[in-house]
N, C-alpha and C. Protein backbone atom coordinates (compact mmCIF):
# COMPACT_ATOMS: atom_id res chain seq x y z
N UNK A 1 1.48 4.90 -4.59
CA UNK A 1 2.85 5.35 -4.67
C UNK A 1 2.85 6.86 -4.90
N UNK A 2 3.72 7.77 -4.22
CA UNK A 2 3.82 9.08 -4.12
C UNK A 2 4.23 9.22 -5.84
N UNK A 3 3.82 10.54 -6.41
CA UNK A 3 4.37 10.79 -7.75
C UNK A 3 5.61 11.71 -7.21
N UNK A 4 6.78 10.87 -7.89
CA UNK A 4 8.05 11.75 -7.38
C UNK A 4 8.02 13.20 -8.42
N UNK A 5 7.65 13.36 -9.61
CA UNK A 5 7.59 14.48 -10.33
C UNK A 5 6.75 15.86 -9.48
N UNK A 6 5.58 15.40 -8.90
CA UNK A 6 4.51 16.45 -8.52
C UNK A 6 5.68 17.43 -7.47
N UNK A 7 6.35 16.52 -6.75
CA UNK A 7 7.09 17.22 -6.09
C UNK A 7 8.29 18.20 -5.79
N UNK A 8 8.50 18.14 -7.38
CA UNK A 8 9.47 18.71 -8.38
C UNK A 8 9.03 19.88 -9.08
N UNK A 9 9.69 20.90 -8.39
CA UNK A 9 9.10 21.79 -9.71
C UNK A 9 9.31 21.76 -11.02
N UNK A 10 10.68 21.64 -11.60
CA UNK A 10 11.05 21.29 -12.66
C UNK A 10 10.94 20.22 -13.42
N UNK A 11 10.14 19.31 -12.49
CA UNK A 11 9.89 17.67 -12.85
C UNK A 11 8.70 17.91 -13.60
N UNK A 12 7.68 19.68 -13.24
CA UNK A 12 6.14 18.85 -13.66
C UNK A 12 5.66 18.83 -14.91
N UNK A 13 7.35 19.17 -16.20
CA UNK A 13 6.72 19.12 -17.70
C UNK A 13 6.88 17.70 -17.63
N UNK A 14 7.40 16.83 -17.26
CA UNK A 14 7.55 15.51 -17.10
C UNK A 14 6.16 14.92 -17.03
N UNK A 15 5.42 15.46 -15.77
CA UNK A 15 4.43 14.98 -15.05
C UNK A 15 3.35 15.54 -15.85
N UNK A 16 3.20 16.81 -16.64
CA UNK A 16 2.09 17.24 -17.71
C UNK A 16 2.36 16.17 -18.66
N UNK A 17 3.32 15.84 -19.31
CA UNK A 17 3.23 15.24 -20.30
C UNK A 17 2.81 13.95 -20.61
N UNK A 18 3.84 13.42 -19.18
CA UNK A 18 3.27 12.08 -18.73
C UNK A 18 1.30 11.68 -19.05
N UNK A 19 0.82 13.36 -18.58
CA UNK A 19 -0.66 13.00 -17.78
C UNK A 19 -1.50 13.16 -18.83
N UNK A 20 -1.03 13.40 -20.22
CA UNK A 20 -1.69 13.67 -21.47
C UNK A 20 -1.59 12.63 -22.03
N UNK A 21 -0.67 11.60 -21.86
CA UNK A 21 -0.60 10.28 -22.49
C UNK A 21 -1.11 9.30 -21.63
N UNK A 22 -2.33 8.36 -22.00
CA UNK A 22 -2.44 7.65 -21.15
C UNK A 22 -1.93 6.31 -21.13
N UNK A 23 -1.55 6.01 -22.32
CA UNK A 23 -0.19 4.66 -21.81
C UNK A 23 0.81 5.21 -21.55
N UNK A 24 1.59 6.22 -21.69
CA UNK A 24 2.62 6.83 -21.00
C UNK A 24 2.48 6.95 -19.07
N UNK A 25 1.16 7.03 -18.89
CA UNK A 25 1.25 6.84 -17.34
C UNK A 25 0.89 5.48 -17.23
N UNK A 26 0.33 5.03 -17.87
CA UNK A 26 -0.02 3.68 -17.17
C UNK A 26 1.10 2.71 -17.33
N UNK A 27 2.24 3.18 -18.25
CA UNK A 27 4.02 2.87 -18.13
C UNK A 27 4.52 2.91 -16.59
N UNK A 28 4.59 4.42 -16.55
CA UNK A 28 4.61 5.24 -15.39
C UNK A 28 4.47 4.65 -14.18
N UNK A 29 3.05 3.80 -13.84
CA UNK A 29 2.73 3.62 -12.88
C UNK A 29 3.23 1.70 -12.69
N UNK A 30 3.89 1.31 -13.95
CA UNK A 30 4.40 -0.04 -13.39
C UNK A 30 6.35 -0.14 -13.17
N UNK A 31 6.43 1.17 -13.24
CA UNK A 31 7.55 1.50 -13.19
C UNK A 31 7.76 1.38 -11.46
N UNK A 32 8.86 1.37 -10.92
CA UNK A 32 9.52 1.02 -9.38
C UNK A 32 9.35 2.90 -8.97
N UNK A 33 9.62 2.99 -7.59
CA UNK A 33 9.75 3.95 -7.59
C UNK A 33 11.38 4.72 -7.74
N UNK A 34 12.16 3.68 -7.63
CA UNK A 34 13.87 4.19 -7.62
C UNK A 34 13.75 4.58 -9.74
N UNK A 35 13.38 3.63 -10.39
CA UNK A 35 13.01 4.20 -11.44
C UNK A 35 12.28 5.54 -12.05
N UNK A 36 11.23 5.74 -11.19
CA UNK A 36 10.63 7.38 -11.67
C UNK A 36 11.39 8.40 -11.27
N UNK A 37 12.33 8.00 -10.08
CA UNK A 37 13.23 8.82 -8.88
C UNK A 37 14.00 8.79 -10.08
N UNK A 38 14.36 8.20 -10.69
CA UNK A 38 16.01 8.40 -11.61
C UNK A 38 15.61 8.83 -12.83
N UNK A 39 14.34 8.75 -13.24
CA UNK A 39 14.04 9.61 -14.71
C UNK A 39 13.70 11.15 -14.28
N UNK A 40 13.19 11.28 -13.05
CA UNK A 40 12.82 12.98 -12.45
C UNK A 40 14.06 13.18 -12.63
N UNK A 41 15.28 12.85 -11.90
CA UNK A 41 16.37 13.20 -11.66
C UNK A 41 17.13 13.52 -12.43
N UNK A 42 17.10 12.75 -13.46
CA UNK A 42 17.56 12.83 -14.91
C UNK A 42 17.27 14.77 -15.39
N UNK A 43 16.35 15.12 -15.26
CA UNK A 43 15.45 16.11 -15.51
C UNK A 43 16.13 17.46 -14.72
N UNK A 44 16.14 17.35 -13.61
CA UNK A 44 16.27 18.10 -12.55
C UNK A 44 17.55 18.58 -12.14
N UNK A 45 18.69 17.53 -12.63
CA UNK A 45 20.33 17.88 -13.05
C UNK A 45 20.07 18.53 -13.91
N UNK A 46 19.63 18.36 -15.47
CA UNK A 46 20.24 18.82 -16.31
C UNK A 46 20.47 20.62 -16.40
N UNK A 47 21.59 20.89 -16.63
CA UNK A 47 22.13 22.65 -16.52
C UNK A 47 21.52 23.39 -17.54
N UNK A 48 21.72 22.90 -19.04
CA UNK A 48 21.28 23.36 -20.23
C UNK A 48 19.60 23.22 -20.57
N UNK A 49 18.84 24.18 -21.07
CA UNK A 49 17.17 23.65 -21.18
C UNK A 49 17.23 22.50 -22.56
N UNK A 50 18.29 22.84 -23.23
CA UNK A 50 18.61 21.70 -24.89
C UNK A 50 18.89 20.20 -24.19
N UNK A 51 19.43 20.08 -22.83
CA UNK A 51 19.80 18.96 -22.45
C UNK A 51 18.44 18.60 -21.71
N UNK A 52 17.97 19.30 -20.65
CA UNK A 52 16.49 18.84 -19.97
C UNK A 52 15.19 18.51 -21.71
N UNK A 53 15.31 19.08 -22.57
CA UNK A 53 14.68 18.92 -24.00
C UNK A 53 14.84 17.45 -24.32
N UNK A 54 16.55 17.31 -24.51
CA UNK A 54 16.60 15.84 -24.63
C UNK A 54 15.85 14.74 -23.90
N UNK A 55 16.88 14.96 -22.96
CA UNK A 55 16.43 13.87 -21.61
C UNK A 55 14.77 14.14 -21.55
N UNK A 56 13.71 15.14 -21.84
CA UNK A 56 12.76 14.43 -21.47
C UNK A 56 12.01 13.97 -22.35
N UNK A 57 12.45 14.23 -23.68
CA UNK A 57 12.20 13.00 -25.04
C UNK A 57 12.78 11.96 -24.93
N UNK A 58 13.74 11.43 -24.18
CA UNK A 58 14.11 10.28 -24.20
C UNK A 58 13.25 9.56 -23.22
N UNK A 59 13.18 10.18 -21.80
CA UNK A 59 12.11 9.33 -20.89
C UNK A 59 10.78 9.34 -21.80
N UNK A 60 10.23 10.19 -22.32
CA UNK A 60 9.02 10.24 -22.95
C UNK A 60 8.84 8.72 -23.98
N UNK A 61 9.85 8.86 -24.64
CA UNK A 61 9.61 7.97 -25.58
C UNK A 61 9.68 6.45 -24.90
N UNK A 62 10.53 6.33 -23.57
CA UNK A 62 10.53 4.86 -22.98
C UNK A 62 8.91 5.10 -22.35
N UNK A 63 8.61 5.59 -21.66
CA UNK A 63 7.43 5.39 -21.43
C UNK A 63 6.39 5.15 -22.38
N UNK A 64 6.11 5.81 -23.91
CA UNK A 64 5.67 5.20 -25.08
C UNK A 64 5.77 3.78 -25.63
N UNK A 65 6.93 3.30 -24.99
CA UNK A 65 7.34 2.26 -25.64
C UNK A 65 7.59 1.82 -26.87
C-alpha cells in the first residue's frame, strides 16, 4: 500500500513520527487506506500550526492505542 503521508509534504511529521514508533506503524499499516487518507488530511487542512499540534497528537495517540 502506497504511504499517503510520504507524499505530503506537510504530512511527513506524521510519517517521522509514525516511523519512530514501531507499534504506531504497525497500527498504521492495518489501517484502510481511506483511513490514513483522512488522518493525512486531517493534518494538511489544518490553518493554525496549534491546530496541526493537536490533530497530530490525537492521530498519534490512536495509533498508540
Amino acid at each position: 500500500m502506497a504511504d499517503v503521508c510520504s507524499s505530503e509534504p506537510r504530512g511527513s511529521d506524521l510519517a517521522a513520527e509514525r516511523d519512530r514508533d514501531a507499534a504506531a506503524r504497525a497500527t498504521w499499516e492495518t489501517w484502510s487506506f481511506t483511513r490514513q487518507k483522512e488522518a493525512a488530511r486531517s493534518l494538511t487542512e489544518a490553518r493554525k500550526p496549534e491546530t496541526r499540534a493537536r490533530r497530530l497528537e490525537k492521530v498519534l495517540a490512536e495509533l498508540r492505542g
